[in-house]
N, C-alpha and C. Protein backbone atom coordinates (compact mmCIF):
# COMPACT_ATOMS: atom_id res chain seq x y z
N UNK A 1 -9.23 -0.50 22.66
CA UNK A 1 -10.52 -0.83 22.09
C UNK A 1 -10.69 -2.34 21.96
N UNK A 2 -9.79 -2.90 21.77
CA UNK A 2 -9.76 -4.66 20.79
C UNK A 2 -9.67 -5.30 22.63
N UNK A 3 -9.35 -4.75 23.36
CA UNK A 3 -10.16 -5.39 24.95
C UNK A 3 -10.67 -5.17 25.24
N UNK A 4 -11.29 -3.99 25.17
CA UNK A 4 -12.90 -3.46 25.25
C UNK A 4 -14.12 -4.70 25.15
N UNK A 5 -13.62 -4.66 23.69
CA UNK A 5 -14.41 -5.43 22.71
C UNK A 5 -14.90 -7.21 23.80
N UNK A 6 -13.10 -7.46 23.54
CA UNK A 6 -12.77 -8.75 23.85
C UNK A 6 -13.44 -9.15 25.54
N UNK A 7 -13.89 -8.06 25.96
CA UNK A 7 -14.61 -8.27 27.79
C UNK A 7 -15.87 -8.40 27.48
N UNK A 8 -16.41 -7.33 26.47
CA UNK A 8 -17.89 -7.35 26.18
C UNK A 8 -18.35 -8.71 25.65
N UNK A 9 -17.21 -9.61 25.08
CA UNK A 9 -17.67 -10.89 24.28
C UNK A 9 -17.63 -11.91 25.59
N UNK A 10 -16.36 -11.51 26.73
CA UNK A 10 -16.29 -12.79 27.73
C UNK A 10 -17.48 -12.25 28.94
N UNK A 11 -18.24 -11.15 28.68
CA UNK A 11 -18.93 -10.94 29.75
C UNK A 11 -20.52 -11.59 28.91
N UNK A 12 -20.96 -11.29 28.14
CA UNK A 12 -21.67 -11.76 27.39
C UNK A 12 -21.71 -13.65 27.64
N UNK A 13 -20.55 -13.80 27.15
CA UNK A 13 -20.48 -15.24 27.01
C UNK A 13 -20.90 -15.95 28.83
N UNK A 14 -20.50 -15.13 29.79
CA UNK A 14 -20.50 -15.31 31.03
C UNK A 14 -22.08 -15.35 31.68
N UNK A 15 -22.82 -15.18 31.27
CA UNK A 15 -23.81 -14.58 31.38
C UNK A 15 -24.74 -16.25 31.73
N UNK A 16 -25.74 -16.51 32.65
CA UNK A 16 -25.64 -18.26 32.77
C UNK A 16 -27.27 -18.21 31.99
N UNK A 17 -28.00 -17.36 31.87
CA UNK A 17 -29.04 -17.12 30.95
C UNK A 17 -29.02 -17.56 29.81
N UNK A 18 -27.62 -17.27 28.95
CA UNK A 18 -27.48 -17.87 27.37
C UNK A 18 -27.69 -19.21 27.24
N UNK A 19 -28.16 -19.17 26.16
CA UNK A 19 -27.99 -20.90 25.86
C UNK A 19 -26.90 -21.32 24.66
N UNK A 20 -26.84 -22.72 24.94
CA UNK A 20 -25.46 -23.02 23.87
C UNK A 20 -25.52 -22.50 22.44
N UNK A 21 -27.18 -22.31 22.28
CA UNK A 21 -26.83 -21.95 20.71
C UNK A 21 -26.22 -20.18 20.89
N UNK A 22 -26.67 -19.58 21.71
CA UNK A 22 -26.37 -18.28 21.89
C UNK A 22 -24.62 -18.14 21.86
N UNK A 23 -24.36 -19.04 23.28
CA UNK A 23 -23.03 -19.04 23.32
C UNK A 23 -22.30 -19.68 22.09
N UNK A 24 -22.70 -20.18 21.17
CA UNK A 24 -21.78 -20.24 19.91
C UNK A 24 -21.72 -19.16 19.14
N UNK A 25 -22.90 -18.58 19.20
CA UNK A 25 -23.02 -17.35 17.97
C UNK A 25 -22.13 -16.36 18.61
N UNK A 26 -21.67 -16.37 19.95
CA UNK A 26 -21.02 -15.29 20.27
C UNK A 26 -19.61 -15.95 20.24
N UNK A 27 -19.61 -16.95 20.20
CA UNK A 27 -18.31 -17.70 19.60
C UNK A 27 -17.76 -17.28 18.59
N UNK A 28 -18.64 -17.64 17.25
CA UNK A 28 -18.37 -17.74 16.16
C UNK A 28 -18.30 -16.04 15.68
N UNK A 29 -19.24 -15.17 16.16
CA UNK A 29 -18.93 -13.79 15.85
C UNK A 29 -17.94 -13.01 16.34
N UNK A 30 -17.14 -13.94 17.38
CA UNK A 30 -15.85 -13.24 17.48
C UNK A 30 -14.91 -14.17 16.88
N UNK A 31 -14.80 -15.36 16.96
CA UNK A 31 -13.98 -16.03 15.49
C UNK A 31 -13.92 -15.13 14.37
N UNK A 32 -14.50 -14.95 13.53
CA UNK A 32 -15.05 -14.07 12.23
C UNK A 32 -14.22 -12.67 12.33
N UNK A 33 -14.54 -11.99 13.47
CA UNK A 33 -14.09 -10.72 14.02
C UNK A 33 -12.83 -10.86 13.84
N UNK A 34 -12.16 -11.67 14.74
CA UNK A 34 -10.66 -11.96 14.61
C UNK A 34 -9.95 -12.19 13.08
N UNK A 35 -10.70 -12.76 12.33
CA UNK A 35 -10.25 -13.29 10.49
C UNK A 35 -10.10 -12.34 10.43
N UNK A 36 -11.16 -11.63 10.38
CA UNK A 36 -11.15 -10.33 9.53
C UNK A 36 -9.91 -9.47 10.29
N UNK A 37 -9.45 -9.27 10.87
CA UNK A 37 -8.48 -8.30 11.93
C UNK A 37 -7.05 -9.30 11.17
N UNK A 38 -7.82 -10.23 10.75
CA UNK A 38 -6.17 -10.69 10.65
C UNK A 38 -5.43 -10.94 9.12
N UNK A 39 -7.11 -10.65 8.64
CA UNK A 39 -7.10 -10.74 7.01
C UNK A 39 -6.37 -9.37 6.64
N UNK A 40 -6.88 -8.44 7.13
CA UNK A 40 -6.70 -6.68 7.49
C UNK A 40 -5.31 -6.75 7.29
N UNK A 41 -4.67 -6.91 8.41
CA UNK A 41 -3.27 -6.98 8.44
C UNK A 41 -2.51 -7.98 7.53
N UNK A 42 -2.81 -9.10 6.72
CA UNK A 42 -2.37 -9.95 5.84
C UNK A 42 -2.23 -8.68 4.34
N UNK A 43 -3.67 -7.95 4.18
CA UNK A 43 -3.44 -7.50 2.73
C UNK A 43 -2.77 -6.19 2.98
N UNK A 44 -2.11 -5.49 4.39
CA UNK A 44 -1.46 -4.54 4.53
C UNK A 44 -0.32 -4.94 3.82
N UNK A 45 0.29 -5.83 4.45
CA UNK A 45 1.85 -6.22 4.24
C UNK A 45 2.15 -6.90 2.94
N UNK A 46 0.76 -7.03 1.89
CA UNK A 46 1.14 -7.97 0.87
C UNK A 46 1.51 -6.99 -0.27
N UNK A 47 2.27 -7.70 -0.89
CA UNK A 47 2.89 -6.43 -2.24
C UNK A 47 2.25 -7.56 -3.39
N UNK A 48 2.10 -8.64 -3.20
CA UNK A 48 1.96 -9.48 -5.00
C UNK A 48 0.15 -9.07 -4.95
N UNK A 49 0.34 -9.30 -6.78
CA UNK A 49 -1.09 -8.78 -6.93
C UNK A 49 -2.19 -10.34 -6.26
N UNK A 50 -1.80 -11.54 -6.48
CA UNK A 50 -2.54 -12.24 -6.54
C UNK A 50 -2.75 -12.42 -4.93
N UNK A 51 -1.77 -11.88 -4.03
CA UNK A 51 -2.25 -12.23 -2.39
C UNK A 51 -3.41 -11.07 -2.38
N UNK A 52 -3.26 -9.82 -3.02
CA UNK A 52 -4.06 -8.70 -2.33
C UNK A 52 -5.25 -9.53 -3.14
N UNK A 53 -5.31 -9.58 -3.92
CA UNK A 53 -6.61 -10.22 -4.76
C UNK A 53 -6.99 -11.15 -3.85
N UNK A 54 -6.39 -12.06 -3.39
CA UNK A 54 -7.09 -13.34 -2.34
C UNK A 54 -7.78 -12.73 -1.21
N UNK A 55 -6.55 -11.82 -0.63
CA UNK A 55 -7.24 -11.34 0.44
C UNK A 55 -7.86 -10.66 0.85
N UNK A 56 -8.48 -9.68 -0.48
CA UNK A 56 -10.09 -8.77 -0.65
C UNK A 56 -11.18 -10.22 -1.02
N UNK A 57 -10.95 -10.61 -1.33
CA UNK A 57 -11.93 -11.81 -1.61
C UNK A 57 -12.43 -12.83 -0.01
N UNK A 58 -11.23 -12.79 0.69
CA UNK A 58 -11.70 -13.06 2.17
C UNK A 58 -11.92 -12.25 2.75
N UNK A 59 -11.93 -11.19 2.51
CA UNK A 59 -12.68 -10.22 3.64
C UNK A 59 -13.80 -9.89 3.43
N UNK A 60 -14.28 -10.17 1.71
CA UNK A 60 -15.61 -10.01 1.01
C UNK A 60 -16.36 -11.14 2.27
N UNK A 61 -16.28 -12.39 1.99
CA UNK A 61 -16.29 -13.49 2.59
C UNK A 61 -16.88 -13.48 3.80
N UNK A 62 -15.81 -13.29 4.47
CA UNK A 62 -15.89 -12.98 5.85
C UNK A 62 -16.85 -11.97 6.67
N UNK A 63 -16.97 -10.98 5.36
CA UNK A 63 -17.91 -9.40 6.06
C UNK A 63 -19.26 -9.77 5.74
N UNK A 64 -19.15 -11.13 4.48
CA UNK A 64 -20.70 -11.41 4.74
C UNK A 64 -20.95 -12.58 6.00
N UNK A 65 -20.21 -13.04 6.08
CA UNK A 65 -20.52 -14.06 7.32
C UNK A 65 -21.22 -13.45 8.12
N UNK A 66 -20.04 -12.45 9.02
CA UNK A 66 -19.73 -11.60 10.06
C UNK A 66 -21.49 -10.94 10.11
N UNK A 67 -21.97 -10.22 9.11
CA UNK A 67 -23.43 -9.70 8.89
C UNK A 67 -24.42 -10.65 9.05
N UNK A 68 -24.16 -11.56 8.19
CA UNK A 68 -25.09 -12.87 8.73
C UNK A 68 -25.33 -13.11 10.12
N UNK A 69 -24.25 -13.27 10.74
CA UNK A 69 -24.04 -13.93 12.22
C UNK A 69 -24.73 -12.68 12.69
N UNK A 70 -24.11 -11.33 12.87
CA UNK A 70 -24.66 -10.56 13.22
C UNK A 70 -26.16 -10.52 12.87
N UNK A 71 -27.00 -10.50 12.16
CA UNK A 71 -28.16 -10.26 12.28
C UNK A 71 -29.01 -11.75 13.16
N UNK A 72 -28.20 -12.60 13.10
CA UNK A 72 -28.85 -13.68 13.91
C UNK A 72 -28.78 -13.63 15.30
N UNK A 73 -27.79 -12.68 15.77
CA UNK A 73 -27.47 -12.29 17.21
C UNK A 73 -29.18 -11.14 17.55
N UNK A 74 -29.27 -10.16 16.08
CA UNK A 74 -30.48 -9.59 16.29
C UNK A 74 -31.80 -10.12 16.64
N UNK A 75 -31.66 -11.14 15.51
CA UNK A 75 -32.93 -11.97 15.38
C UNK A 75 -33.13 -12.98 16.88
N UNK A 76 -32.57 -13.34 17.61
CA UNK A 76 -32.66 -13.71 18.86
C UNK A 76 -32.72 -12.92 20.08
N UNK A 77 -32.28 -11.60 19.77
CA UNK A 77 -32.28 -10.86 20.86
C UNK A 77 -31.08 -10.76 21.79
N UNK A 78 -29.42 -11.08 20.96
CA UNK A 78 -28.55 -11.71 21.91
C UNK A 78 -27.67 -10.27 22.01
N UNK A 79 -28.37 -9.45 20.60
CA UNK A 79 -27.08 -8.01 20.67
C UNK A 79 -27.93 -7.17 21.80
N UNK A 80 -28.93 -7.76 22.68
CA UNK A 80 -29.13 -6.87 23.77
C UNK A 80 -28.65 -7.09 24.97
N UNK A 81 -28.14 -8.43 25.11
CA UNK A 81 -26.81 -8.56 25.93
C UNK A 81 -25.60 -8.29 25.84
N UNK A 82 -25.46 -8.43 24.89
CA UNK A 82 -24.31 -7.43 24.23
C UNK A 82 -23.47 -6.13 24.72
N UNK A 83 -25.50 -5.32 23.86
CA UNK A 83 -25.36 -4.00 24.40
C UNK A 83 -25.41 -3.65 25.73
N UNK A 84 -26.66 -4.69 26.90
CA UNK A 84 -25.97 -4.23 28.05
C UNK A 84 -24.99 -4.64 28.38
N UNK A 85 -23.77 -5.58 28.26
CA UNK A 85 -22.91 -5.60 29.14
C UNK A 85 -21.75 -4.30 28.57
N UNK A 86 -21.69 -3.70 27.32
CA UNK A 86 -20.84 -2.67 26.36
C UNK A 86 -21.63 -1.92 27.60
N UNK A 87 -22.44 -1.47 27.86
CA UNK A 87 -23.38 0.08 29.21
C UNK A 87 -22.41 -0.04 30.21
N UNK A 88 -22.34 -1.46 30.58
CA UNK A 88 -21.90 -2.02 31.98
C UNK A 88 -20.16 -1.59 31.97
N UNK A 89 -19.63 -1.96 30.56
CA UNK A 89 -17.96 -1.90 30.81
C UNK A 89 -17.39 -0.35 30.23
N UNK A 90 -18.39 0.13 29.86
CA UNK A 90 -18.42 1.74 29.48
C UNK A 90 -18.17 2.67 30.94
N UNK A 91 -19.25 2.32 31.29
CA UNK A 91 -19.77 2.84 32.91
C UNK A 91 -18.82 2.50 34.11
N UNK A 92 -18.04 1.74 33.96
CA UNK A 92 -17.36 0.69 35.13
C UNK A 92 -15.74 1.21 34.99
């Protein structure tokens, strides 16, 4: 799945239509993506109270970013490149 993902972001990004602001947001929404995947696995392995406490507080963080960014991908119209190239690597 997590290369699935990771083709749909470099096919997207590939795309010579986007523009730089586009190609950052698809930057930055897989930056974000990755925290969070890595925040995930940080509060698995943590046993002290004050790491799990930190690290629900970055994922709070982060899941609002992540929504933010995401709806700005909406608000431009960029999660329909997105979605077609996810048709394209589904299908392929």
């Amino acid at each position: 799945m997590e290369s699935a993902i990771n083709g749909v972001f470099s096919a997207a990004l590939s795309k010579k239509e986007n523009t730089k602001s586009e190609i950052n947001l698809i930057k930055e929404i897989e930056e974000v993506r990755l925290k969070l995947n890595t925040v995930a696995s940080h509060f698995e392995n943590q046993s002290d109270p004050d790491l799990i406490e930190a690290s629900i507080y970055e994922t709070k963080s982060l899941s609002a970013r992540y929504r933010y960014l995401l709806r700005e991908a909406r608000r431009t119209g960029l999660t329909q490149s997105i979605s077609h190239c996810l048709e394209h690597s589904v299908h392929n």
